[in-house]
Each structure stands twice: as structure tokens, then as C-alpha cells.
PDB file of N, CA and C in Angstrom:
ATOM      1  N   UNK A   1    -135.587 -25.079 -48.219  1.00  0.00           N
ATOM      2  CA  UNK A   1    -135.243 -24.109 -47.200  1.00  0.00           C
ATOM      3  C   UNK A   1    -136.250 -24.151 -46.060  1.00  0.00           C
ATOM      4  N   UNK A   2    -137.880 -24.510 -46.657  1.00  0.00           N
ATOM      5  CA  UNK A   2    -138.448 -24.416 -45.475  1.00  0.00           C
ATOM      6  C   UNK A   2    -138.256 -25.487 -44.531  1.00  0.00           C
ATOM      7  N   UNK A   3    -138.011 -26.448 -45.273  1.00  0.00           N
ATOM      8  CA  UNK A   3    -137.468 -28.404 -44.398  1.00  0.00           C
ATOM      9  C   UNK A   3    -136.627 -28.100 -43.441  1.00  0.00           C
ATOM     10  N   UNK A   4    -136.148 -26.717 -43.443  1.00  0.00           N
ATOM     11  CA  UNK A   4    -134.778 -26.882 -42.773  1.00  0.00           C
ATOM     12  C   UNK A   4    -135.036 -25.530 -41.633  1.00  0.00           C
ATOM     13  N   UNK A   5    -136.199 -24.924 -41.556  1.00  0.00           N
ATOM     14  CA  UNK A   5    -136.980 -24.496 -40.906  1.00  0.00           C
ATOM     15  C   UNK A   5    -136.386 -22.858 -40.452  1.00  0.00           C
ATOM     16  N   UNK A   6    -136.099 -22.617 -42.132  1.00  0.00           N
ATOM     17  CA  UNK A   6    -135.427 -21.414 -41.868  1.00  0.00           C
ATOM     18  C   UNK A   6    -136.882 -20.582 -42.411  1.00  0.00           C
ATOM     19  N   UNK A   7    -137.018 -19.705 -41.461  1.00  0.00           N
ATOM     20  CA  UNK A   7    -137.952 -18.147 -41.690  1.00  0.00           C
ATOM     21  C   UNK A   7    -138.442 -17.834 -43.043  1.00  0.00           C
ATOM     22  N   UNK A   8    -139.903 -17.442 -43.110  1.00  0.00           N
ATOM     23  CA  UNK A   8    -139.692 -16.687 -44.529  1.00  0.00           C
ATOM     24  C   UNK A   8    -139.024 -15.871 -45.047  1.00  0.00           C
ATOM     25  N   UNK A   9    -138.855 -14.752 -44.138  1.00  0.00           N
ATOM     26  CA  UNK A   9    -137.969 -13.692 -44.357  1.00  0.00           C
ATOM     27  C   UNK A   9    -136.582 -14.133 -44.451  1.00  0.00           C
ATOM     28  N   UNK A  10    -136.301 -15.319 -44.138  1.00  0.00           N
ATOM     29  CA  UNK A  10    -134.703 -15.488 -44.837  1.00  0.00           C
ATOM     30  C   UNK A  10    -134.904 -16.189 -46.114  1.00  0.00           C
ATOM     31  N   UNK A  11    -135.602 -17.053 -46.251  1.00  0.00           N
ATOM     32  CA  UNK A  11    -136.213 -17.329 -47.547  1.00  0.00           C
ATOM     33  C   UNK A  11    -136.163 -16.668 -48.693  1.00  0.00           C
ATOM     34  N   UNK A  12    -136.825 -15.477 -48.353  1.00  0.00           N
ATOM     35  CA  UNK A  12    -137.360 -14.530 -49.579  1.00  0.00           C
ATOM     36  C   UNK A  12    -135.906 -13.759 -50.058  1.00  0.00           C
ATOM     37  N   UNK A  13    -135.605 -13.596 -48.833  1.00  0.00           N
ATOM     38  CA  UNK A  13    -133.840 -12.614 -49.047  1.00  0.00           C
ATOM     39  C   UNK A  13    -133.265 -13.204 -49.763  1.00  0.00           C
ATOM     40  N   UNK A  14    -133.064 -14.435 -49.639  1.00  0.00           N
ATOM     41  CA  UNK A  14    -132.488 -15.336 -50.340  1.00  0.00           C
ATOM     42  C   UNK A  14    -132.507 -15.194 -52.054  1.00  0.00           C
ATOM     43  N   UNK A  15    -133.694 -15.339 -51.818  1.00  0.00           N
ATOM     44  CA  UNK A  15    -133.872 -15.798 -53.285  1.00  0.00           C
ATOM     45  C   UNK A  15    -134.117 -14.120 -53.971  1.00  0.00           C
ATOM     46  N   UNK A  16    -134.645 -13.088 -53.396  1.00  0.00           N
ATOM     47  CA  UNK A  16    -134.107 -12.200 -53.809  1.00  0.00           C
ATOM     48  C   UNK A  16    -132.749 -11.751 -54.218  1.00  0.00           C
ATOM     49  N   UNK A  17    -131.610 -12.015 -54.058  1.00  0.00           N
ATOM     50  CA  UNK A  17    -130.161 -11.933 -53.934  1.00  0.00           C
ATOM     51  C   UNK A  17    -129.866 -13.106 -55.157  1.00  0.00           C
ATOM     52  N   UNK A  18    -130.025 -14.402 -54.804  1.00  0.00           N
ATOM     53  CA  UNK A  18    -129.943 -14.588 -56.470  1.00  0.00           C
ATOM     54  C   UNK A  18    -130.516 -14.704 -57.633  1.00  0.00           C
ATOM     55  N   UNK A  19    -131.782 -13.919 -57.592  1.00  0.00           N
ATOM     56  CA  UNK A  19    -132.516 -13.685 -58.997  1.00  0.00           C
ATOM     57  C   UNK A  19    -131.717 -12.315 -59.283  1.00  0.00           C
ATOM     58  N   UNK A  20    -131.281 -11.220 -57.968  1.00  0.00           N
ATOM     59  CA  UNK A  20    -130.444 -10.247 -58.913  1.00  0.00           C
ATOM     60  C   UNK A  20    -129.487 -10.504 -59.021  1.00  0.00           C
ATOM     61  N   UNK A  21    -128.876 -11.538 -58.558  1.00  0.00           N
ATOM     62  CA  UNK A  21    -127.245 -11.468 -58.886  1.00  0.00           C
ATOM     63  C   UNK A  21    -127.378 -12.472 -60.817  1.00  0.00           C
ATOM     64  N   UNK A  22    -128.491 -13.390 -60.757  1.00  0.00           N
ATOM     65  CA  UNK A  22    -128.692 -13.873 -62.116  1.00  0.00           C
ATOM     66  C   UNK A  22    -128.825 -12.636 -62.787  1.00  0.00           C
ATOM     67  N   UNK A  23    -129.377 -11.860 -62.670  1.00  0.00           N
ATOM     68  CA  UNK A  23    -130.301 -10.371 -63.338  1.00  0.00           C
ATOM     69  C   UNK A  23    -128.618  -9.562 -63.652  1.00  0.00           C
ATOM     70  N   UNK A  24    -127.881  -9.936 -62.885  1.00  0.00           N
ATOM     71  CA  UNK A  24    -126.653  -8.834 -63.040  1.00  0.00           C
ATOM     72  C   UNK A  24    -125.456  -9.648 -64.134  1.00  0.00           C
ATOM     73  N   UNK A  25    -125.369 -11.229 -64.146  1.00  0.00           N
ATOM     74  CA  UNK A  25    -124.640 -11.995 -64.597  1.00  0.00           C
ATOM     75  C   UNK A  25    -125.407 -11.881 -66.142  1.00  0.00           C
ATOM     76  N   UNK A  26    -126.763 -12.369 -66.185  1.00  0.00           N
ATOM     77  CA  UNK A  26    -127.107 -12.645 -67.370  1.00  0.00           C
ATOM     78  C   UNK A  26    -127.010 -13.770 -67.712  1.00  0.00           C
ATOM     79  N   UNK A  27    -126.709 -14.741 -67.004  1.00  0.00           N
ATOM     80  CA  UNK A  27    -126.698 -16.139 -67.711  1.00  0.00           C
ATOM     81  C   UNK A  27    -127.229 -16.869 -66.726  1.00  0.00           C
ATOM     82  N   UNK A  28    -126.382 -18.413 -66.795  1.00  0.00           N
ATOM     83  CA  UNK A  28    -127.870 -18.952 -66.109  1.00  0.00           C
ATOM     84  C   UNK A  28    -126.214 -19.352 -64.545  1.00  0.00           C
ATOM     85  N   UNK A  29    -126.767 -20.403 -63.578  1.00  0.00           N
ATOM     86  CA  UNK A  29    -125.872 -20.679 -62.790  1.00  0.00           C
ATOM     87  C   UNK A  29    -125.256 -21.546 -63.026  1.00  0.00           C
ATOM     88  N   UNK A  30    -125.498 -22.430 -63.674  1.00  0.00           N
ATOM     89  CA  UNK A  30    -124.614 -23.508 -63.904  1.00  0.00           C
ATOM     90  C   UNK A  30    -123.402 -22.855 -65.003  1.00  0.00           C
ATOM     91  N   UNK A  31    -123.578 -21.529 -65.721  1.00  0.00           N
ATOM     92  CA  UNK A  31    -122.102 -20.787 -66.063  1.00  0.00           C
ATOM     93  C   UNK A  31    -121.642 -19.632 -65.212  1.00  0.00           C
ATOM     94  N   UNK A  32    -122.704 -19.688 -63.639  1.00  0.00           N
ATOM     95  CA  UNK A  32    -121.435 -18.491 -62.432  1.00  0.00           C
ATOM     96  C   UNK A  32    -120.466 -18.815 -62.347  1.00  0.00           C
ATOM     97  N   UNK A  33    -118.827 -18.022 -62.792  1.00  0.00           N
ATOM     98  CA  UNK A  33    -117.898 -18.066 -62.003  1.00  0.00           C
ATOM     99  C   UNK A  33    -117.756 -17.619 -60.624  1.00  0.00           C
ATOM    100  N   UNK A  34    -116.490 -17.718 -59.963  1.00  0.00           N
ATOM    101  CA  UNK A  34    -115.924 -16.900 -58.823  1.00  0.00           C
ATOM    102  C   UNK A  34    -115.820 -15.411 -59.244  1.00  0.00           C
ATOM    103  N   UNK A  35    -115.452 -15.333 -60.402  1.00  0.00           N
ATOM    104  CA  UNK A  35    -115.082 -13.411 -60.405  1.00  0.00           C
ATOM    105  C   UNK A  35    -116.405 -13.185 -60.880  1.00  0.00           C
ATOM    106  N   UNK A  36    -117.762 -13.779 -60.879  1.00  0.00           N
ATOM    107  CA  UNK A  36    -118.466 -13.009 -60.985  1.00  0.00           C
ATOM    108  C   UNK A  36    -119.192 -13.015 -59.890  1.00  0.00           C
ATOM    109  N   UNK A  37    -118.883 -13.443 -58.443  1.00  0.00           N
ATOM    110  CA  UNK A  37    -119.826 -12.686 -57.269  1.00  0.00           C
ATOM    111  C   UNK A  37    -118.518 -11.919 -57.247  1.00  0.00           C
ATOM    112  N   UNK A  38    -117.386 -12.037 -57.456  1.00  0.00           N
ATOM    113  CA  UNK A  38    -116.583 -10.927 -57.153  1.00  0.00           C
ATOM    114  C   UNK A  38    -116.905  -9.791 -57.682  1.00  0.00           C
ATOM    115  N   UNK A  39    -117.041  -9.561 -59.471  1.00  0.00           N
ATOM    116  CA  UNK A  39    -117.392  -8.571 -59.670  1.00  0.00           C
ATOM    117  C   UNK A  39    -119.053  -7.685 -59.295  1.00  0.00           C
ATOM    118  N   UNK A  40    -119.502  -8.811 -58.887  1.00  0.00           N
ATOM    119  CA  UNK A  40    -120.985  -8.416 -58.253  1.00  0.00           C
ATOM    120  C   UNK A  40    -120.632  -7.362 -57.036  1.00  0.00           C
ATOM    121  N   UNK A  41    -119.314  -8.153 -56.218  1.00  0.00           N
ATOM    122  CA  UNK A  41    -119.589  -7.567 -55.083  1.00  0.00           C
ATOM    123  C   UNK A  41    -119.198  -6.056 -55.136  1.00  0.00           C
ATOM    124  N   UNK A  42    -118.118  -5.774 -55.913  1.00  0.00           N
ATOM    125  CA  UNK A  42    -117.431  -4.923 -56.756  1.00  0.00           C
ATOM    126  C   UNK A  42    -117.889  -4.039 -56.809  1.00  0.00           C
ATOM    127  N   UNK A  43    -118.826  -4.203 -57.625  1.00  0.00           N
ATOM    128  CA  UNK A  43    -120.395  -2.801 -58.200  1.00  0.00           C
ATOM    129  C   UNK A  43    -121.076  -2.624 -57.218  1.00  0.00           C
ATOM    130  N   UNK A  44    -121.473  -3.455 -55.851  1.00  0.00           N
ATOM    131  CA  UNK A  44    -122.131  -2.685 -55.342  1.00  0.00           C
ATOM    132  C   UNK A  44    -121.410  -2.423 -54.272  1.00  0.00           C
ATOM    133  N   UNK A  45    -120.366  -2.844 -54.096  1.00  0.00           N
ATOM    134  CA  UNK A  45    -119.610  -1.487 -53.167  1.00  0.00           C
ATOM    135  C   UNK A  45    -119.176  -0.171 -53.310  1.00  0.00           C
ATOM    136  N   UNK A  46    -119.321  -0.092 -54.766  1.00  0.00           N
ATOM    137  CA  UNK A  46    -119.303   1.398 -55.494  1.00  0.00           C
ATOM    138  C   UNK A  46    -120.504   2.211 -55.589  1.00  0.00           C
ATOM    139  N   UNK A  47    -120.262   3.201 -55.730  1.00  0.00           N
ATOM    140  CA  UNK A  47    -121.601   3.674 -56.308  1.00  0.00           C
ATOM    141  C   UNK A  47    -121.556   5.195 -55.417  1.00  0.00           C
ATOM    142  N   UNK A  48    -123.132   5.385 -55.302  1.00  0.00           N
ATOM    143  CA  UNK A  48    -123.831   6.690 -54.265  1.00  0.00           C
ATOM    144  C   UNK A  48    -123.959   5.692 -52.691  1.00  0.00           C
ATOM    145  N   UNK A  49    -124.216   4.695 -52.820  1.00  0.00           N
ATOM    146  CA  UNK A  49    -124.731   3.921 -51.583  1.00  0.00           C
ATOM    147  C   UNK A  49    -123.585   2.518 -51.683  1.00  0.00           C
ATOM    148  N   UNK A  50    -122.484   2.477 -51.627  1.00  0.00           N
ATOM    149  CA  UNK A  50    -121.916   1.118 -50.957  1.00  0.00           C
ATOM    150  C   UNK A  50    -122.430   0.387 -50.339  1.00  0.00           C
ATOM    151  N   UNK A  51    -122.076  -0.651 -50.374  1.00  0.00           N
ATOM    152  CA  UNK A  51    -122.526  -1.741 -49.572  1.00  0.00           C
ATOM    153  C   UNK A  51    -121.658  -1.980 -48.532  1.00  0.00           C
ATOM    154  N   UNK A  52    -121.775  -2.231 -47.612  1.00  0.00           N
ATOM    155  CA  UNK A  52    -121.256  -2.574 -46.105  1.00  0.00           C
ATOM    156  C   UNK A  52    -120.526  -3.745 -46.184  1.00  0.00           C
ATOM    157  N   UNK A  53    -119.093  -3.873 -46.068  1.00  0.00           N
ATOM    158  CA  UNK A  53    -118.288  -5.186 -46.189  1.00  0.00           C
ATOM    159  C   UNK A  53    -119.127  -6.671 -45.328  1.00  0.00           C
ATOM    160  N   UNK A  54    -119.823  -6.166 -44.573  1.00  0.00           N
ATOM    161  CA  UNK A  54    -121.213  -7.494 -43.664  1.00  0.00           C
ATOM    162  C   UNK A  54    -121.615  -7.923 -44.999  1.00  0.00           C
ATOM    163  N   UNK A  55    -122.331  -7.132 -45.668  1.00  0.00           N
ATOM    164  CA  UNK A  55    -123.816  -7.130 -46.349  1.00  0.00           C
ATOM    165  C   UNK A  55    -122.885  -8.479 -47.330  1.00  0.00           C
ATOM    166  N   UNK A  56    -121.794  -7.129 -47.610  1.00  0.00           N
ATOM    167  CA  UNK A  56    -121.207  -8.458 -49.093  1.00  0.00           C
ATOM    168  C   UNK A  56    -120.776  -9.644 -48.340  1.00  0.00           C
ATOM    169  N   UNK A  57    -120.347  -9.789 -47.631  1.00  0.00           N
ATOM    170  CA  UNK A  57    -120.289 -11.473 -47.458  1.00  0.00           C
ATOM    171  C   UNK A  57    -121.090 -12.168 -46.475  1.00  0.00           C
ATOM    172  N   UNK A  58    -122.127 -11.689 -46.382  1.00  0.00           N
ATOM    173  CA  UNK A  58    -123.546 -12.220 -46.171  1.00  0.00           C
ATOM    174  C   UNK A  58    -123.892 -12.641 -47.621  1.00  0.00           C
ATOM    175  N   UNK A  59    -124.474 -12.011 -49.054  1.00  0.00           N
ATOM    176  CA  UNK A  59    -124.494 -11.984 -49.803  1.00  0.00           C
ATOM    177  C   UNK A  59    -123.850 -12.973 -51.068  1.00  0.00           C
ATOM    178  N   UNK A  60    -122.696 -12.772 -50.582  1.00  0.00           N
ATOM    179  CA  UNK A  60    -121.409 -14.176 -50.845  1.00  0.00           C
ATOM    180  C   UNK A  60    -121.466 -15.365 -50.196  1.00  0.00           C
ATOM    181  N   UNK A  61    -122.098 -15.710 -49.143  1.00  0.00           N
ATOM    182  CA  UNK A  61    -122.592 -17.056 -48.343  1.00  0.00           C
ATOM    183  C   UNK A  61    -123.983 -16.981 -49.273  1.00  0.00           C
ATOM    184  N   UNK A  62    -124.898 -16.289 -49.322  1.00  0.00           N
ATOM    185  CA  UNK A  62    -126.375 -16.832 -49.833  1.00  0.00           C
ATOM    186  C   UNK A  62    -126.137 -17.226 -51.038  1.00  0.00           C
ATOM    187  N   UNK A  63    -125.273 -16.684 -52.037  1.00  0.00           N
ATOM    188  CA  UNK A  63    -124.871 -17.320 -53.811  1.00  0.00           C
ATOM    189  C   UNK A  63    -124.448 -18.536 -53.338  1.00  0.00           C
ATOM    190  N   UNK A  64    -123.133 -18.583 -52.644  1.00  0.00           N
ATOM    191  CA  UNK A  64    -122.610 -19.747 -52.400  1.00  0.00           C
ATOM    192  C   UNK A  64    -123.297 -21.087 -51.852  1.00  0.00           C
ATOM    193  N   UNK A  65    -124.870 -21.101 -51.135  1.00  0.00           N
ATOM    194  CA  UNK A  65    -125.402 -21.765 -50.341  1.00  0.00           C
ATOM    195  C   UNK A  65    -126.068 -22.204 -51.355  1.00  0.00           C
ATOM    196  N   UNK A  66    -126.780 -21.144 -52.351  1.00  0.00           N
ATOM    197  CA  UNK A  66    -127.248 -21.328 -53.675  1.00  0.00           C
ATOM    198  C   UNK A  66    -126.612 -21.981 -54.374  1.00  0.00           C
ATOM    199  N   UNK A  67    -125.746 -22.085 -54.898  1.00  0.00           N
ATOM    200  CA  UNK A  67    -124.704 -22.996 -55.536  1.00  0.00           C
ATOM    201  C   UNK A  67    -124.675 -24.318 -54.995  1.00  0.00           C
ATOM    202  N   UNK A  68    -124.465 -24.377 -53.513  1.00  0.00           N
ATOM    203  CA  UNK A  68    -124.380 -25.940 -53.134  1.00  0.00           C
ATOM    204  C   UNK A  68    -125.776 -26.706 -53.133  1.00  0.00           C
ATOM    205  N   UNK A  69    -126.847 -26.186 -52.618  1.00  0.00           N
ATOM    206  CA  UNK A  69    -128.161 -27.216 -53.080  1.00  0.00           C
ATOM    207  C   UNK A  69    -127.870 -27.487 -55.074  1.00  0.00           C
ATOM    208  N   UNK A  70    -127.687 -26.411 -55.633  1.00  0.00           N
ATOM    209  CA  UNK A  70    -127.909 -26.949 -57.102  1.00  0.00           C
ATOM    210  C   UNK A  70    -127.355 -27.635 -57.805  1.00  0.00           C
ATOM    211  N   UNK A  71    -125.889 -28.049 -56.468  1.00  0.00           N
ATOM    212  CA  UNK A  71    -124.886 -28.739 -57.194  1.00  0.00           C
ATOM    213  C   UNK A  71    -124.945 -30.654 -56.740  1.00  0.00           C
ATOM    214  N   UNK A  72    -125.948 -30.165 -55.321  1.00  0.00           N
ATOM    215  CA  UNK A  72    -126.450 -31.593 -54.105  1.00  0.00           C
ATOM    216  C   UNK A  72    -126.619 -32.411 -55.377  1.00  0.00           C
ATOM    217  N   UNK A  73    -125.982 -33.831 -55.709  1.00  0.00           N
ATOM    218  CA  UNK A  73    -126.619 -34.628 -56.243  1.00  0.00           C
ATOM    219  C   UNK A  73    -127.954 -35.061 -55.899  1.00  0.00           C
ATOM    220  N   UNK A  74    -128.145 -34.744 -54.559  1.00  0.00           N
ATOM    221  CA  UNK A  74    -129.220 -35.582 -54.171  1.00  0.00           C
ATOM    222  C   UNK A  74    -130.806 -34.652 -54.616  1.00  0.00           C
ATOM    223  N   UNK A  75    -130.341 -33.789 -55.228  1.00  0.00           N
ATOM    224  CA  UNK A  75    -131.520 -32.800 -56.211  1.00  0.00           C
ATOM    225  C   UNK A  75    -131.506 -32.955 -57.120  1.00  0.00           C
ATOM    226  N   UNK A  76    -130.694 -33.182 -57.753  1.00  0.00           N
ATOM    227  CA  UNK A  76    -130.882 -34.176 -59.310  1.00  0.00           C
ATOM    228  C   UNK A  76    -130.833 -32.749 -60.397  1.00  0.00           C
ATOM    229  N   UNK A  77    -129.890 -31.771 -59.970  1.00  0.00           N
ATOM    230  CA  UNK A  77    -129.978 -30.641 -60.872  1.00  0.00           C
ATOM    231  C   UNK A  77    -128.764 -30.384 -61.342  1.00  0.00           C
ATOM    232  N   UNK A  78    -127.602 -31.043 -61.654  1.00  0.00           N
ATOM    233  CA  UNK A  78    -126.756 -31.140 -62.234  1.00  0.00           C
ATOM    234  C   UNK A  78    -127.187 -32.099 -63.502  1.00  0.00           C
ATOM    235  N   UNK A  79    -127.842 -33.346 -63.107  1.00  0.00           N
ATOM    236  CA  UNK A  79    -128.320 -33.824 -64.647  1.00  0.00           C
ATOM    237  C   UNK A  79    -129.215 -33.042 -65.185  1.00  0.00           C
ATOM    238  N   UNK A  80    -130.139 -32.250 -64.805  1.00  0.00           N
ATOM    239  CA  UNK A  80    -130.895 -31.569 -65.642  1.00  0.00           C
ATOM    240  C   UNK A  80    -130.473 -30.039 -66.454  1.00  0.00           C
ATOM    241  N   UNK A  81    -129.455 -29.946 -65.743  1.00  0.00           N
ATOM    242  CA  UNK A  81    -128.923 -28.371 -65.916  1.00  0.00           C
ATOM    243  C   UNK A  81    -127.478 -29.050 -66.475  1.00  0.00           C
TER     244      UNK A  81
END
């Protein structure tokens, strides 16, 4: 992320968002489905404090962006995972 000369602060967001969305799944990523950022997004549009239809698919691009480096062959984390 930094090669690519994105900010810390988008950095950190980042990876904040999917250590809780791991933290909310419970498993690892190489078993995320689709219905589970769905149901992610789900829960936190409920609640005392919703989430802002932005936030969630801001949120839904950072899993998803997450997903595509881990899937990049050229990271070599599909053979290891």
C-alpha cells in the first residue's frame, strides 16, 4: 500500500476494517464469502448508530481491495493460504 503511495491514514483504515470485519467473521479470508460483507454490512447499519450507506460501500471496496492483493498471484498468497 505504501509502493503505491497511498497515506498512512488510509493505510491504517484499511487495515483497521479488515481485522474487524475478520474479528466479526471469525475465520480466516481465504473462507470470506459475499454474504458475509453483506451480513457485515447488515449489522452495522442497525443498531443505536447506523452506518451511512457511503461508509458501507467505502467499507465494501476496502474488503474487496483486500481480497484482490491476497488473491494477486503475484504475492504468492494463494499458495500459502
Amino acid at each position: 500500500m505504501a509502493s503505491r503511495g497511498l497515506k498512512r491514514t488510509t493505510i491504517e483504515s484499511g487495515l483497521w476494517l479488515v481485522r474487524r470485519f475478520a474479528v466479526y467473521t471469525n475465520d480466516y479470508p481465504w473462507h470470506w464469502q459475499p454474504e458475509d460483507v453483506d451480513e457485515f454490512c447488515a449489522w452495522l447499519s442497525s443498531g443505536k448508530q447506523p452506518r451511512a450507506v457511503s461508509t458501507l460501500r467505502g467499507y465494501q471496496v476496502q474488503v474487496s481491495l483486500f481480497c484482490e492483493y491476497v488473491c494477486d498471484p503475484r504475492y504468492g498468497w494463494v499458495a500459502i493460504c
